[in-house]
Protein backbone atom coordinates (compact mmCIF):
# COMPACT_ATOMS: atom_id res chain seq x y z
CA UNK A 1 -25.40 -64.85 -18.05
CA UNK A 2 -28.63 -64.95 -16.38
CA UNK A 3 -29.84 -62.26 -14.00
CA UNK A 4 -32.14 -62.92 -10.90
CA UNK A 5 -33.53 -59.96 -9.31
CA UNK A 6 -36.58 -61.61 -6.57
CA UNK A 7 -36.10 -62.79 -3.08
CA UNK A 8 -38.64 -65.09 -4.06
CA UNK A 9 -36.80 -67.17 -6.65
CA UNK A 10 -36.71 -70.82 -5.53
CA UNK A 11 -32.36 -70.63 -6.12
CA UNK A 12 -32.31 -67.03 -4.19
CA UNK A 13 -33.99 -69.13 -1.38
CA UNK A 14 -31.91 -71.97 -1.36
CA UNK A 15 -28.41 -69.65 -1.41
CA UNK A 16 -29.98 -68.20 1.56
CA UNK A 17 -30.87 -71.24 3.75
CA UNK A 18 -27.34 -72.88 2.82
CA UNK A 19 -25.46 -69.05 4.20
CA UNK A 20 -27.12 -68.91 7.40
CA UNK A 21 -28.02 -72.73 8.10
CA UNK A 22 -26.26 -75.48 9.33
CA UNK A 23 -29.02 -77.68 9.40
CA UNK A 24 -29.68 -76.98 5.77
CA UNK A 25 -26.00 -76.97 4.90
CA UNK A 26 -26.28 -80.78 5.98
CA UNK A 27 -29.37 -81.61 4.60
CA UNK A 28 -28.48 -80.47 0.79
CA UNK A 29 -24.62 -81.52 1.38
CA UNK A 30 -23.85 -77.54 0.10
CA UNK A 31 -22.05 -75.28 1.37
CA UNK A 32 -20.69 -71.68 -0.61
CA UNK A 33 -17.60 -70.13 -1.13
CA UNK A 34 -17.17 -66.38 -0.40
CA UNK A 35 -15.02 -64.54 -2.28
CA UNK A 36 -12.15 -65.02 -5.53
CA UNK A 37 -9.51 -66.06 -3.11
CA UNK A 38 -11.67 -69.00 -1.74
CA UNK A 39 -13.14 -70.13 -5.34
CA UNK A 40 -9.48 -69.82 -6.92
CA UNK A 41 -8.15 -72.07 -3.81
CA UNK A 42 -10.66 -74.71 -4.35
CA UNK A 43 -10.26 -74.52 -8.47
CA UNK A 44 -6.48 -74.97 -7.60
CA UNK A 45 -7.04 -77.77 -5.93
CA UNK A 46 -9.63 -79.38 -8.39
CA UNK A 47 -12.68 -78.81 -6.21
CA UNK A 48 -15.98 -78.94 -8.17
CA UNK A 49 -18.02 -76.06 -7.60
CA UNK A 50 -21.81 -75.46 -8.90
CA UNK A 51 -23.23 -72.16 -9.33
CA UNK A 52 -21.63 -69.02 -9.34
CA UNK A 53 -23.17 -65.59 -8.32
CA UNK A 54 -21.70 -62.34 -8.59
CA UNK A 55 -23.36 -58.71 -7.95
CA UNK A 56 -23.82 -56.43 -10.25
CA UNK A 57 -20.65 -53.81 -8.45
CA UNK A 58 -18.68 -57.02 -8.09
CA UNK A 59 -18.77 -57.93 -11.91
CA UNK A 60 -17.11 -53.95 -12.45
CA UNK A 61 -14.74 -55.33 -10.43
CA UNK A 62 -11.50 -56.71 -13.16
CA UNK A 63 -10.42 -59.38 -10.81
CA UNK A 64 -13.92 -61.00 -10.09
CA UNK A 65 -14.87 -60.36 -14.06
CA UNK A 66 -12.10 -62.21 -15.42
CA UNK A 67 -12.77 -65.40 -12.88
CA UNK A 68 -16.40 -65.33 -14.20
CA UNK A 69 -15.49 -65.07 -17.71
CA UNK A 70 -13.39 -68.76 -16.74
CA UNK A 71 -16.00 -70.23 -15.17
CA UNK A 72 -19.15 -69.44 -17.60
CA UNK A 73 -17.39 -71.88 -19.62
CA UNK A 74 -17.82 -74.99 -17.26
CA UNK A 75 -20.63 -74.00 -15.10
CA UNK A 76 -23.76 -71.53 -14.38
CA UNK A 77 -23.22 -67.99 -13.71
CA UNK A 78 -25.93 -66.12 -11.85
CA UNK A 79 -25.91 -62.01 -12.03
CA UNK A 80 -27.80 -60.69 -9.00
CA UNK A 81 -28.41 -57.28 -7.85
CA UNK A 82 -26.54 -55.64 -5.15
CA UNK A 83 -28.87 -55.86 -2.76
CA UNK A 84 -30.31 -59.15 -3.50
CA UNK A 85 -26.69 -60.71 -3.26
CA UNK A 86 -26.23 -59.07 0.25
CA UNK A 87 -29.47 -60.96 1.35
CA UNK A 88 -28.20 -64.19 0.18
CA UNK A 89 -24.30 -63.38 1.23
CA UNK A 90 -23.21 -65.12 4.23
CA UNK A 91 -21.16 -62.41 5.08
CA UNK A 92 -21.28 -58.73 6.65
CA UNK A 93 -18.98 -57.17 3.73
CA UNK A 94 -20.33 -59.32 0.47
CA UNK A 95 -17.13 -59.77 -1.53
CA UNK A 96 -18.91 -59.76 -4.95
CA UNK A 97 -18.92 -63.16 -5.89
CA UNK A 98 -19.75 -66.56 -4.46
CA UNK A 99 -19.91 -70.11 -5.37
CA UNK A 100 -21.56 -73.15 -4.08
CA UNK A 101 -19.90 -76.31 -3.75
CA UNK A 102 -20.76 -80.06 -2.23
CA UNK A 103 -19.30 -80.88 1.35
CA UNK A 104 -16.87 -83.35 1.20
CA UNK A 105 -17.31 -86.93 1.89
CA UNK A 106 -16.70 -87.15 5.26
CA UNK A 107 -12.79 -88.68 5.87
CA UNK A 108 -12.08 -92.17 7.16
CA UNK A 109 -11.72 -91.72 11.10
CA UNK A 110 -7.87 -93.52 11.71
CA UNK A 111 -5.50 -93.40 14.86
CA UNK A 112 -3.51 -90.31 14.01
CA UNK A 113 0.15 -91.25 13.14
CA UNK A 114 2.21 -87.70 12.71
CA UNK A 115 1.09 -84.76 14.64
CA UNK A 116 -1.96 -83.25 14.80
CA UNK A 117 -4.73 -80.92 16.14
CA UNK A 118 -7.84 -81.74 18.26
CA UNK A 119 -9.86 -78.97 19.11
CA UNK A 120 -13.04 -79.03 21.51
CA UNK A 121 -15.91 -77.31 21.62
CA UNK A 122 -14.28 -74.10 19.51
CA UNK A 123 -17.69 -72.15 18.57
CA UNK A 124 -16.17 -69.25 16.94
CA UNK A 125 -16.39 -69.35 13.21
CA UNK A 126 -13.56 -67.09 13.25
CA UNK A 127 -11.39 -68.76 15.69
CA UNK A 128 -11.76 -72.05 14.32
CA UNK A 129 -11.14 -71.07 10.68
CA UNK A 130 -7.67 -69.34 11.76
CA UNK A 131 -6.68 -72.17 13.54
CA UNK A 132 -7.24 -74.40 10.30
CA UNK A 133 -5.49 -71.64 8.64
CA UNK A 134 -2.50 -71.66 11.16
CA UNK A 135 -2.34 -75.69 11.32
CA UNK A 136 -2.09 -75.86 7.30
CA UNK A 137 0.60 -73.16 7.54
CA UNK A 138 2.53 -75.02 10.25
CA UNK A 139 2.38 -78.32 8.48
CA UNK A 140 -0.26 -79.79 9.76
CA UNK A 141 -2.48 -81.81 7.99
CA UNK A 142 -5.37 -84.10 9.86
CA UNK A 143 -7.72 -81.50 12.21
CA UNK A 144 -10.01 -83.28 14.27
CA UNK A 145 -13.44 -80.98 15.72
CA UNK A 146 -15.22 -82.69 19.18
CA UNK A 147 -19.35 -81.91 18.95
CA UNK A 148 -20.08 -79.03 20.01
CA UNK A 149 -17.28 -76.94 17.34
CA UNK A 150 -18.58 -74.83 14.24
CA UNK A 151 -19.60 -76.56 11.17
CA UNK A 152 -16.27 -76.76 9.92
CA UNK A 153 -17.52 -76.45 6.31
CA UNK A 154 -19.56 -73.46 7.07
CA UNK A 155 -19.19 -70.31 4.73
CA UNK A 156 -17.86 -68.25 7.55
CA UNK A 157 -14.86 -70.55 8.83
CA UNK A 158 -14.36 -71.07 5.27
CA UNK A 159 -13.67 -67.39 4.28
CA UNK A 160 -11.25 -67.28 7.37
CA UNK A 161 -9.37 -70.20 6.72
CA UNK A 162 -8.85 -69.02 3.34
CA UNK A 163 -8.45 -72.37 1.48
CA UNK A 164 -6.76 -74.17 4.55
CA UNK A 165 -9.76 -76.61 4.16
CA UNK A 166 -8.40 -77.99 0.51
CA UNK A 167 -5.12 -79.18 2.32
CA UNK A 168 -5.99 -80.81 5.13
CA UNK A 169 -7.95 -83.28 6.08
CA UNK A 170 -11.21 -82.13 8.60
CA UNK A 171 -12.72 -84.64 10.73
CA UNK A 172 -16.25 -83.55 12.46
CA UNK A 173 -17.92 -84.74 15.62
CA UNK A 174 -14.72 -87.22 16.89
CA UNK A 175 -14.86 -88.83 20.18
CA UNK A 176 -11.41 -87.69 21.41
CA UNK A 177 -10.98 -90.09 24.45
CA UNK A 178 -11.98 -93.40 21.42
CA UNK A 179 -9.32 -91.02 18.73
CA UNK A 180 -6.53 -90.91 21.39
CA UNK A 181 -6.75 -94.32 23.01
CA UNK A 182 -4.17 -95.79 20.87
CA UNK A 183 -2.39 -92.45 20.01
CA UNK A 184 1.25 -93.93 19.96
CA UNK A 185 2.97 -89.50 20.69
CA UNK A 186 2.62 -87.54 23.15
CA UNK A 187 -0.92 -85.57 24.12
CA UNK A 188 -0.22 -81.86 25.06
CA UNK A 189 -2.61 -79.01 26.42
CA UNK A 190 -2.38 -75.55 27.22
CA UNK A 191 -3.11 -75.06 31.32
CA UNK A 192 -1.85 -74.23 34.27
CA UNK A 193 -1.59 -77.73 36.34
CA UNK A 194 2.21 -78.86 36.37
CA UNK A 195 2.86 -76.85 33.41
CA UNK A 196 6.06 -77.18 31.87
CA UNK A 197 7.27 -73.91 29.52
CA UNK A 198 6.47 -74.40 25.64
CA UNK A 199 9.92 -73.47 25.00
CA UNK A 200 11.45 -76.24 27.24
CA UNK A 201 9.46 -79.44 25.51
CA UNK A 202 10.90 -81.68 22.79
CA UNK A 203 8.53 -80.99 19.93
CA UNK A 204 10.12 -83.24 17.11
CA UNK A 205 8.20 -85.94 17.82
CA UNK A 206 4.38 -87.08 16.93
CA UNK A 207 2.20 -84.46 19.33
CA UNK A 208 -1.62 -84.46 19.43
CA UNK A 209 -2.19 -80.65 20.43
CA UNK A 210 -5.86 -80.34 22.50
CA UNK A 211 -7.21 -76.70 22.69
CA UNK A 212 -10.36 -75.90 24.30
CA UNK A 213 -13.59 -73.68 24.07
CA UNK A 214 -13.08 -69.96 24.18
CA UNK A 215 -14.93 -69.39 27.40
CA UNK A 216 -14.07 -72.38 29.22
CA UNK A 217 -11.25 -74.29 27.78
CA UNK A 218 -10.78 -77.79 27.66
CA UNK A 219 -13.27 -79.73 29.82
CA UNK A 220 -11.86 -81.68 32.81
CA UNK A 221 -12.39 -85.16 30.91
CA UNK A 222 -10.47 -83.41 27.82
CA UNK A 223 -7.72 -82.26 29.78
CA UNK A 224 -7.02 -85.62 31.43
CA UNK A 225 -6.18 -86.81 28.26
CA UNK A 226 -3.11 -84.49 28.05
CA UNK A 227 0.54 -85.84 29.25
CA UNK A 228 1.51 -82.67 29.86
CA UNK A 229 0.26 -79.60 30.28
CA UNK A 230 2.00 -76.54 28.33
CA UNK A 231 2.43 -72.85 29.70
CA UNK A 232 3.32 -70.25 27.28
CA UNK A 233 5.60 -67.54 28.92
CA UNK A 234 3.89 -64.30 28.48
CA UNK A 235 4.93 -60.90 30.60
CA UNK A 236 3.24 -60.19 33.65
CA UNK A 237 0.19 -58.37 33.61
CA UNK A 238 -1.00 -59.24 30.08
CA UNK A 239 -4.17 -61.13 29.35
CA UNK A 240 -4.10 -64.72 28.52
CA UNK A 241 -3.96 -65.51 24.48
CA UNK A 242 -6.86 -66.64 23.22
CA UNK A 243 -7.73 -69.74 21.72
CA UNK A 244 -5.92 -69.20 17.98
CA UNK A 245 -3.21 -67.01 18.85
CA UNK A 246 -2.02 -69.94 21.30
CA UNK A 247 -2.52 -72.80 19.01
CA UNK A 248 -0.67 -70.49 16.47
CA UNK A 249 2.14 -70.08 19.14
CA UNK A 250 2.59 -74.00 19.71
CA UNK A 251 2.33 -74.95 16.15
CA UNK A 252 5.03 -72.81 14.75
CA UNK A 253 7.26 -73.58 17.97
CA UNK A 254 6.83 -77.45 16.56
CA UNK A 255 7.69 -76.16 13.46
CA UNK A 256 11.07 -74.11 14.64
CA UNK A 257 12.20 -77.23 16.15
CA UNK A 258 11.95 -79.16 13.22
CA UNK A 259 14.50 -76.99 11.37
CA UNK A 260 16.26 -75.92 14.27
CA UNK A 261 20.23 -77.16 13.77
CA UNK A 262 20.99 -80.31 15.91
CA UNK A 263 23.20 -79.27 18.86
CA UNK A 264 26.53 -81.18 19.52
């Protein structure tokens, strides 16, 4: 396995500009993979992945060791030193190994048919890689991102969507007013404007769920889009949820009502 050790190496630099750029991201068509779980998650789902680079403390590491050991025998391997993989990590606690991989072609743009998830303006890395996370876990499958979200594909929503991204289908940049213009279900928002109680909606059918920015929410023009506006009942004197612990709370009340018992 070869071992790079300078800042200055023409790969090192390239690792670097694809962890902290999204610009750059775009222009190569790149992006990495942070951590075993991720690069398992993508090999699971027949993903092909480029070069792999693992520190010197992750390689002591059995887990990590044995996953390199599989993949020197389809691709490069790349040793670094500890402190030249935390420069190139894209992360503020390196997990030992990482692995690039091309974007995606981006998907066909289609009316959505079966529920789904349309999320505007969500800047958070974080927050937008749980809610892929939570969507994927509550069935969901096509995610659509306004302008003005995270690079969906970027290292850092990756790591928290932990391999969400392989099982559902990401649309960037959507015009949600074209997307939802001949949206057949019904268009539903968190707010405060006529809100009808989460827990008193009919879920099982075809919903297009629109969550907003962190700071501001949806924007006016977003939020006319919505049939109905949903209020989650909280107790009284408790902060409002923010945005991925309510899109968690609507998606896996969807979910309960499509296995909840008909009543007669």
């Amino acid at each position: 396995m070869k071992t790079l050790s300078s800042r200055q190496n023409p790969l090192i630099k390239e690792i670097h500009l694809l962890a902290n750029s999204a610009i750059e991201r775009r222009k190569q068509q790149k992006t990495l993979l942070d951590g075993v779980h991720l690069i398992q998650a993508a090999l699971d789902n027949q993903i092909n992945l480029d070069t792999v680079f693992v520190s010197e403390h992750g390689l002591r590491s059995a887990e990590i060791a044995s996953l390199v050991a599989q993949l020197e025998q389809t691709m490069s391997c790349v040793l670094l030193t500890d402190n030249l993989f935390e420069y190139i990590s894209p992360s503020d606690s390196p997990a030992g190994i990482l692995a690039m991989m091309p974007l995606p072609v981006s998907p066909v743009l289609t009316t959505p048919q079966e529920s789904c998830v349309i999320l505007e303006a969500i800047q958070d890395t974080g927050n937008l890689g749980t809610i892929l996370r939570t969507a994927a876990a509550a069935g969901m499958r096509d995610i659509y991102l306004s302008e003005g979200c995270a690079q969906a594909w970027s290292p850092r929503v990756l790591r928290a969507a932990m391999g969400a991204h392989f099982v559902l289908t990401v649309h960037e940049k959507v015009d949600i007013a074209a997307l939802l213009a001949t949206f057949k279900g019904q268009v539903l928002a968190t707010g405060l404007h006529q809100a009808k109680s989460l827990y008193d909606l009919n879920l099982n059918q075809a919903t297009a769920w629109l969550f907003g920015s962190e700071g501001q929410g949806l924007s006016a023009q977003t939020m006319a889009l919505a049939h109905q506006q949903v209020i989650i009942p909280m107790s009284e004197g408790v902060e409002s949820l923010n945005v991925a612990a309510a899109a968690a709370v609507c998606l896996f009340e969807q979910r309960r009502q499509s296995f909840a018992k008909p009543s007669f």
